[in-house]
N, C-alpha and C. Protein backbone atom coordinates (compact mmCIF):
# COMPACT_ATOMS: atom_id res chain seq x y z
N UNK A 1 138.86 46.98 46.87
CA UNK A 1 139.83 46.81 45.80
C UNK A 1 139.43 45.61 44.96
N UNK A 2 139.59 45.69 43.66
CA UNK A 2 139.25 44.95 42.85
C UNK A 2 139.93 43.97 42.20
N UNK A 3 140.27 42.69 42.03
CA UNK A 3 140.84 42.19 41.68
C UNK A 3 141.46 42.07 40.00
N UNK A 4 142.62 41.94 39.73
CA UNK A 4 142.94 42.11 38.28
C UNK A 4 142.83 40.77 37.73
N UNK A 5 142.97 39.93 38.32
CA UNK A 5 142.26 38.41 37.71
C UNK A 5 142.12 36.97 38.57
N UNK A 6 142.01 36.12 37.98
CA UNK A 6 142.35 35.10 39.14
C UNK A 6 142.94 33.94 38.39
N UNK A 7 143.45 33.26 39.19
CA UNK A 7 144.63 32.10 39.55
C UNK A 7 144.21 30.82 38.44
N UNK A 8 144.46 30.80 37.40
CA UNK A 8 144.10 29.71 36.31
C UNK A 8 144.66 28.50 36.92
N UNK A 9 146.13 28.68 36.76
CA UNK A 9 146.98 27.15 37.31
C UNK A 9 148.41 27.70 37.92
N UNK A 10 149.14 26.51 38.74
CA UNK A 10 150.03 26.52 39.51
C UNK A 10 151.23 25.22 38.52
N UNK A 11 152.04 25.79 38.17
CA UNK A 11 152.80 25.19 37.45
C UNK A 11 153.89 24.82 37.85
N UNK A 12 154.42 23.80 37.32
CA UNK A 12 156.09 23.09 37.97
C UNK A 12 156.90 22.67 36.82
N UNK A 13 158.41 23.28 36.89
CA UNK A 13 159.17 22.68 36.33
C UNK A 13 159.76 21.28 36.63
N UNK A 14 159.59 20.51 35.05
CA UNK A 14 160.33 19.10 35.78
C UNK A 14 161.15 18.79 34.39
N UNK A 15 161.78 17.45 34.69
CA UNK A 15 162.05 17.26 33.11
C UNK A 15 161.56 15.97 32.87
N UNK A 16 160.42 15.77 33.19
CA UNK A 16 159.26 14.72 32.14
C UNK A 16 157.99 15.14 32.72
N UNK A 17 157.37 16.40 32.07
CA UNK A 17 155.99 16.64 32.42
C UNK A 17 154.64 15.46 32.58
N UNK A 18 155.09 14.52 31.57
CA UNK A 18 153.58 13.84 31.53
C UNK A 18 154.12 13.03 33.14
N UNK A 19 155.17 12.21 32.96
CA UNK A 19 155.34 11.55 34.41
C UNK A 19 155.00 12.33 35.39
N UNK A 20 155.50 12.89 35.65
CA UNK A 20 155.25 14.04 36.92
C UNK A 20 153.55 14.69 36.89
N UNK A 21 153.03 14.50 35.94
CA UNK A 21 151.40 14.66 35.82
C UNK A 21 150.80 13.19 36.56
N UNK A 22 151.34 12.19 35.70
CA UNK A 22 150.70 10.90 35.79
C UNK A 22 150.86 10.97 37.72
N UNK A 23 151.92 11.26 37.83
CA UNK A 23 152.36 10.82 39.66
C UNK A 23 151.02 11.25 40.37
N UNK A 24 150.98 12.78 40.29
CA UNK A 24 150.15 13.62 41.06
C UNK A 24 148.83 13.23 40.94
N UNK A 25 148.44 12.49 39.47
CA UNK A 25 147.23 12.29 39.29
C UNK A 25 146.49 11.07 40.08
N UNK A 26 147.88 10.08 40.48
CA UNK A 26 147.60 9.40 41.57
C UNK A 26 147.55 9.19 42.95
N UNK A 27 148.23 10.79 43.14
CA UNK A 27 147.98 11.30 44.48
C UNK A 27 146.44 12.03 44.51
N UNK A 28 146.04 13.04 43.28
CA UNK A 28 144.80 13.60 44.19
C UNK A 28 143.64 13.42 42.76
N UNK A 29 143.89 12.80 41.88
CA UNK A 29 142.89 12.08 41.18
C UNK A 29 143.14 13.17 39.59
N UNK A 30 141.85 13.38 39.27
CA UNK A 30 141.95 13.80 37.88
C UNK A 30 142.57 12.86 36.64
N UNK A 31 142.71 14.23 35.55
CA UNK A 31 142.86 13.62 33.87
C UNK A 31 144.07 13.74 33.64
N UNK A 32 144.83 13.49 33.24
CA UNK A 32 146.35 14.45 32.61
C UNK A 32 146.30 14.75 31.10
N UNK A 33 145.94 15.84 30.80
CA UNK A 33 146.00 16.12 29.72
C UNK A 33 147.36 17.14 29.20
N UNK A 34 148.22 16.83 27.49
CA UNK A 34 148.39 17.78 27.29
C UNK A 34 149.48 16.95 26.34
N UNK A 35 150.18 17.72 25.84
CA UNK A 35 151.65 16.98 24.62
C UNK A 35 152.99 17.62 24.76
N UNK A 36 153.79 16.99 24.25
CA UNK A 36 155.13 17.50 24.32
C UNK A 36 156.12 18.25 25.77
N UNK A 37 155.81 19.46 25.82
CA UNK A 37 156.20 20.10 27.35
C UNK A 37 155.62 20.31 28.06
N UNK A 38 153.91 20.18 28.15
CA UNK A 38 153.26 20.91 28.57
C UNK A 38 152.02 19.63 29.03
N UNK A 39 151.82 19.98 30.16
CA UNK A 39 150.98 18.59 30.53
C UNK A 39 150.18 19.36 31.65
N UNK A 40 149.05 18.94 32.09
CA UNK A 40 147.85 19.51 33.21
C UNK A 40 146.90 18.42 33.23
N UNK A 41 146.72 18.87 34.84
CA UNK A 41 146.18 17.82 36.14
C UNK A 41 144.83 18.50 35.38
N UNK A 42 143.66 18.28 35.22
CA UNK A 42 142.79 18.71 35.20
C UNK A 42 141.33 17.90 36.04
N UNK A 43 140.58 18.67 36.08
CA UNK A 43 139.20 18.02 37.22
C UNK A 43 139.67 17.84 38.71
N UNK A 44 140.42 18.37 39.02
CA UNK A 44 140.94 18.55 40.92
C UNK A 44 140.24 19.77 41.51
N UNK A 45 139.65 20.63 40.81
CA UNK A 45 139.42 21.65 41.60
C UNK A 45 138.87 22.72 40.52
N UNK A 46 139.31 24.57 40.97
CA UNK A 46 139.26 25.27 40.14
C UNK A 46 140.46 25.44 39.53
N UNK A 47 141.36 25.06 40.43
CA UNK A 47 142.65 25.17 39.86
C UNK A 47 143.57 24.38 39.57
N UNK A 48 144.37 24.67 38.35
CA UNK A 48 144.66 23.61 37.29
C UNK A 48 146.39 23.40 37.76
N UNK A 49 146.95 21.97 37.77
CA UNK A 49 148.09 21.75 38.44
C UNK A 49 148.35 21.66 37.40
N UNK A 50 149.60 22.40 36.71
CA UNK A 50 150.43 22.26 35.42
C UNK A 50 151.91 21.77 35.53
N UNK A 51 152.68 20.86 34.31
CA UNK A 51 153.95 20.49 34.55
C UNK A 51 154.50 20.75 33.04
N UNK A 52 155.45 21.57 33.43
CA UNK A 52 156.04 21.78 32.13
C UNK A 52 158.07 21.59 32.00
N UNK A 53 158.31 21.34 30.71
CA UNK A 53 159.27 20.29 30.54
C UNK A 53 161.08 21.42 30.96
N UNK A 54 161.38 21.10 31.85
CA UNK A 54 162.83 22.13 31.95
C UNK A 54 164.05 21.35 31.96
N UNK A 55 164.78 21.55 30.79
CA UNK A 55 165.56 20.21 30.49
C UNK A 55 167.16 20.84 31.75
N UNK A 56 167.03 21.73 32.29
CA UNK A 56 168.51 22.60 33.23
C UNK A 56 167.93 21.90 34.66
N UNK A 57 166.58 21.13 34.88
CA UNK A 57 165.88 20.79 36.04
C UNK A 57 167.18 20.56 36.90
N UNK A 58 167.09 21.26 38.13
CA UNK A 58 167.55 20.82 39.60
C UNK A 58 166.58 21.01 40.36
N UNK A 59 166.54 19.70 41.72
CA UNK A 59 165.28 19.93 42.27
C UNK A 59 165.83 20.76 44.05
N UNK A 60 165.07 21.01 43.75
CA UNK A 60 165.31 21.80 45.85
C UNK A 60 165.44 21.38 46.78
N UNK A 61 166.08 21.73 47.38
CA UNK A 61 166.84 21.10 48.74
C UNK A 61 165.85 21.77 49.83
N UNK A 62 165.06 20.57 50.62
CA UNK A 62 164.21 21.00 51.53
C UNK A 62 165.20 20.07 52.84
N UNK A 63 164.84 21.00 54.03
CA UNK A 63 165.02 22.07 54.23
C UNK A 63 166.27 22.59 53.72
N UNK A 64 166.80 23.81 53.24
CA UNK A 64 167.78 24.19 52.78
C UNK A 64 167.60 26.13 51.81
N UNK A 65 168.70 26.67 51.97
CA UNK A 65 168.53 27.77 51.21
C UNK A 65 169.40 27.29 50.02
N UNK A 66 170.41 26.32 49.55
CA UNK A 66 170.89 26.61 48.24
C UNK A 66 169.88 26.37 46.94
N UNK A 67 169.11 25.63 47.00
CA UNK A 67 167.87 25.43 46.06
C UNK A 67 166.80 25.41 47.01
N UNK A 68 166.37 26.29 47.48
CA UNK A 68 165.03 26.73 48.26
C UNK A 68 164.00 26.01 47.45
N UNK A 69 162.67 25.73 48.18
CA UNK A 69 161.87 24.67 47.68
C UNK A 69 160.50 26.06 46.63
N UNK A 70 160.68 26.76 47.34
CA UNK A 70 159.84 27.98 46.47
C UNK A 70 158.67 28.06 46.51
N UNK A 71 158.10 26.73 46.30
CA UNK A 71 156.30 26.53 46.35
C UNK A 71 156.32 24.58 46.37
N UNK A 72 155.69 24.64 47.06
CA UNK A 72 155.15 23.44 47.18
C UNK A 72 153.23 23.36 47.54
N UNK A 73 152.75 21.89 47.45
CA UNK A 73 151.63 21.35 47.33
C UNK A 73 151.18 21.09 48.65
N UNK A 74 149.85 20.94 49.76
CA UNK A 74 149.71 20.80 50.86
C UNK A 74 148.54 19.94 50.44
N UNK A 75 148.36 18.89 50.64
CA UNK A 75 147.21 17.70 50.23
C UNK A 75 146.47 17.53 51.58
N UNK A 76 145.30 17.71 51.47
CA UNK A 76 144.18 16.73 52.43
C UNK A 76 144.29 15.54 52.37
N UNK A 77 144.53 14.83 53.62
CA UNK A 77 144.20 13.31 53.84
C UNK A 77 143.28 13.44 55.03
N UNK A 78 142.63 11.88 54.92
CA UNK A 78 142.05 11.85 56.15
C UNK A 78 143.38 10.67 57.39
N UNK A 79 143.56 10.10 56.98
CA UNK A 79 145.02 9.51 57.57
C UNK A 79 146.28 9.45 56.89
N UNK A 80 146.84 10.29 57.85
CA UNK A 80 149.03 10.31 57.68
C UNK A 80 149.07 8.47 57.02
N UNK A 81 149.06 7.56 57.73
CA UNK A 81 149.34 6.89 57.77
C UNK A 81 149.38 6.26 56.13
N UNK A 82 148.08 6.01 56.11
CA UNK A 82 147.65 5.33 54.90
C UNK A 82 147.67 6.29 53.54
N UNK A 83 147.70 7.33 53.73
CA UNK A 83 148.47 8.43 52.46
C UNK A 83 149.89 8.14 52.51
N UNK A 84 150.53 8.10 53.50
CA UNK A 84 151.98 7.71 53.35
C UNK A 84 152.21 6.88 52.40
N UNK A 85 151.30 5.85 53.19
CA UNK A 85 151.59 4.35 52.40
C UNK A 85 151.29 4.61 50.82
N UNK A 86 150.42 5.54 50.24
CA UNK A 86 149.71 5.38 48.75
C UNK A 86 151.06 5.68 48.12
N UNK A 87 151.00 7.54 48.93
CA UNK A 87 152.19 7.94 47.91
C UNK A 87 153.88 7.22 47.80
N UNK A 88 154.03 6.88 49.03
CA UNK A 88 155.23 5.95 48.82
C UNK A 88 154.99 4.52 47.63
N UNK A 89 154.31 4.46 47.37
CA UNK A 89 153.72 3.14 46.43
C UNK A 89 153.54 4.02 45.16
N UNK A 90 153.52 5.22 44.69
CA UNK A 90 153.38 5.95 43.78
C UNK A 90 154.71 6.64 43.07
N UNK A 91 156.28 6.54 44.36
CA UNK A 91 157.10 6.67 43.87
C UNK A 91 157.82 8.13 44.70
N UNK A 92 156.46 9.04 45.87
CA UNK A 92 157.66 9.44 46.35
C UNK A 92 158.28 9.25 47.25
N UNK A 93 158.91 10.27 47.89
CA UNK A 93 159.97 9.91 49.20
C UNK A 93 159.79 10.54 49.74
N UNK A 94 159.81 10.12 51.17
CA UNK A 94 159.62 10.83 52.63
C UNK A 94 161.17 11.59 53.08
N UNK A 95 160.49 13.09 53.69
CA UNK A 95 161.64 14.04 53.55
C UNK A 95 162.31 13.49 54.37
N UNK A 96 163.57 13.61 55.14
CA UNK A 96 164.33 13.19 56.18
C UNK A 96 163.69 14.02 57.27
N UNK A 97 163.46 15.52 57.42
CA UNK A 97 163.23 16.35 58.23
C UNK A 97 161.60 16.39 58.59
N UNK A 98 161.16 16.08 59.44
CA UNK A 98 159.39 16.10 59.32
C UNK A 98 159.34 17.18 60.86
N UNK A 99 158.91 18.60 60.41
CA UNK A 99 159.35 19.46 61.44
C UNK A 99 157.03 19.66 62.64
N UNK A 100 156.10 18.59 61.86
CA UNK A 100 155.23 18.78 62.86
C UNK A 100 154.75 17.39 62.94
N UNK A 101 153.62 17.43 63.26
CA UNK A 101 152.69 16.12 63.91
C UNK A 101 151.29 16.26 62.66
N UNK A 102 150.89 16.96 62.36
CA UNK A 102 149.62 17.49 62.11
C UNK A 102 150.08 16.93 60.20
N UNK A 103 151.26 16.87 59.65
CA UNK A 103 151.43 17.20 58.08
C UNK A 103 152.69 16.19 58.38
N UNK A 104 152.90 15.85 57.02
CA UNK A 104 154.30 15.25 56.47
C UNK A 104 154.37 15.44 55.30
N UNK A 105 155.95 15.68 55.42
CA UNK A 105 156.66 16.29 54.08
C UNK A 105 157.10 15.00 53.03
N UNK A 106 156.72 15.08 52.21
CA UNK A 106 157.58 14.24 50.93
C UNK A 106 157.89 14.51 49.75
N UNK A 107 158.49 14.32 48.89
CA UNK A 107 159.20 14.68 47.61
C UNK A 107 158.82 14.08 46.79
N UNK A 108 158.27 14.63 45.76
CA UNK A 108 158.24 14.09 44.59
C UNK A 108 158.57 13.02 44.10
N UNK A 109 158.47 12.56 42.58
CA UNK A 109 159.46 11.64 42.33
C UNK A 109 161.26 12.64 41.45
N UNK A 110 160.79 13.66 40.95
CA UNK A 110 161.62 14.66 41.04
C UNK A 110 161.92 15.68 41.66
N UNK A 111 161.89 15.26 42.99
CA UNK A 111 162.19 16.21 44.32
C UNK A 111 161.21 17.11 44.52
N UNK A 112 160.27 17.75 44.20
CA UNK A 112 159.18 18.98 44.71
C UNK A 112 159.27 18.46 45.59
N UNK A 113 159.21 19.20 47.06
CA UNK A 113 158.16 18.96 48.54
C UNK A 113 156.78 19.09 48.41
N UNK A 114 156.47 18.43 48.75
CA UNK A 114 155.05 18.48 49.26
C UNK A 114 154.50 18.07 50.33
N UNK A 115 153.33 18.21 51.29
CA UNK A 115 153.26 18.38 52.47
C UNK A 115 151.29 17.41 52.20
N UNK A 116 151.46 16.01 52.92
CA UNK A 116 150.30 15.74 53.18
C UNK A 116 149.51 16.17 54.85
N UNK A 117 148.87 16.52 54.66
CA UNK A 117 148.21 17.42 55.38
C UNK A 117 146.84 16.45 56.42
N UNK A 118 146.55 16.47 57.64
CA UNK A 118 145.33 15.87 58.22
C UNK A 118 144.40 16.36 58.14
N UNK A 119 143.41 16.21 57.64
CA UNK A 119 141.74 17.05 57.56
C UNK A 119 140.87 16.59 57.94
């Protein structure tokens, strides 16, 4: 079976795209390019982390079903520890619930989960 295309970028609603670019860009590196609503992580990979502007933004309740988290980010570190430490210095927050050993969950600076990961 043949594929009908492939995966350009993974996009997030927030309501300040470039911030929410700038954050990530200091979690896993890259450019932030882009204007007005529309902002992208670029040079991380093949695939392009996009943030675009949703002024109704509510963020998701992890763990939780009333605002289910939907998609979140899983980052390579080589130490929990000292990734903790970056991204907490970058502005996000550690989830209350940390359900393994291997990953930890944290939030955005506008709530996304995301999950740093041991590699």
């Amino acid at each position: 079976m043949s594929n009908i295309g492939t995966l350009r970028a993974v996009a997030f609603d927030c309501p300040d795209p470039k911030a929410l670019a700038t954050f990530y860009r200091g979690v896993v590196g890259g450019e932030v390019e882009g204007e007005g609503d529309w902002f992208t992580l670029e040079g991380t990979g093949d695939v392009v982390v996009a943030f675009q502007q949703a002024d109704e933004w509510a963020p998701p309740v992890w763990p939780g079903a009333e605002h289910p988290q939907q998609a979140h980010l899983d980052i390579t570190v080589a130490d929990l520890d000292e990734g903790e430490r970056q991204v907490l210095a970058l502005g996000a927050r550690k989830a209350e619930t940390q359900p393994g050993t291997t990953f930890r969950v944290f939030l955005d600076p506008v709530g996304h989960p995301f999950c740093l990961c041991v590699g």
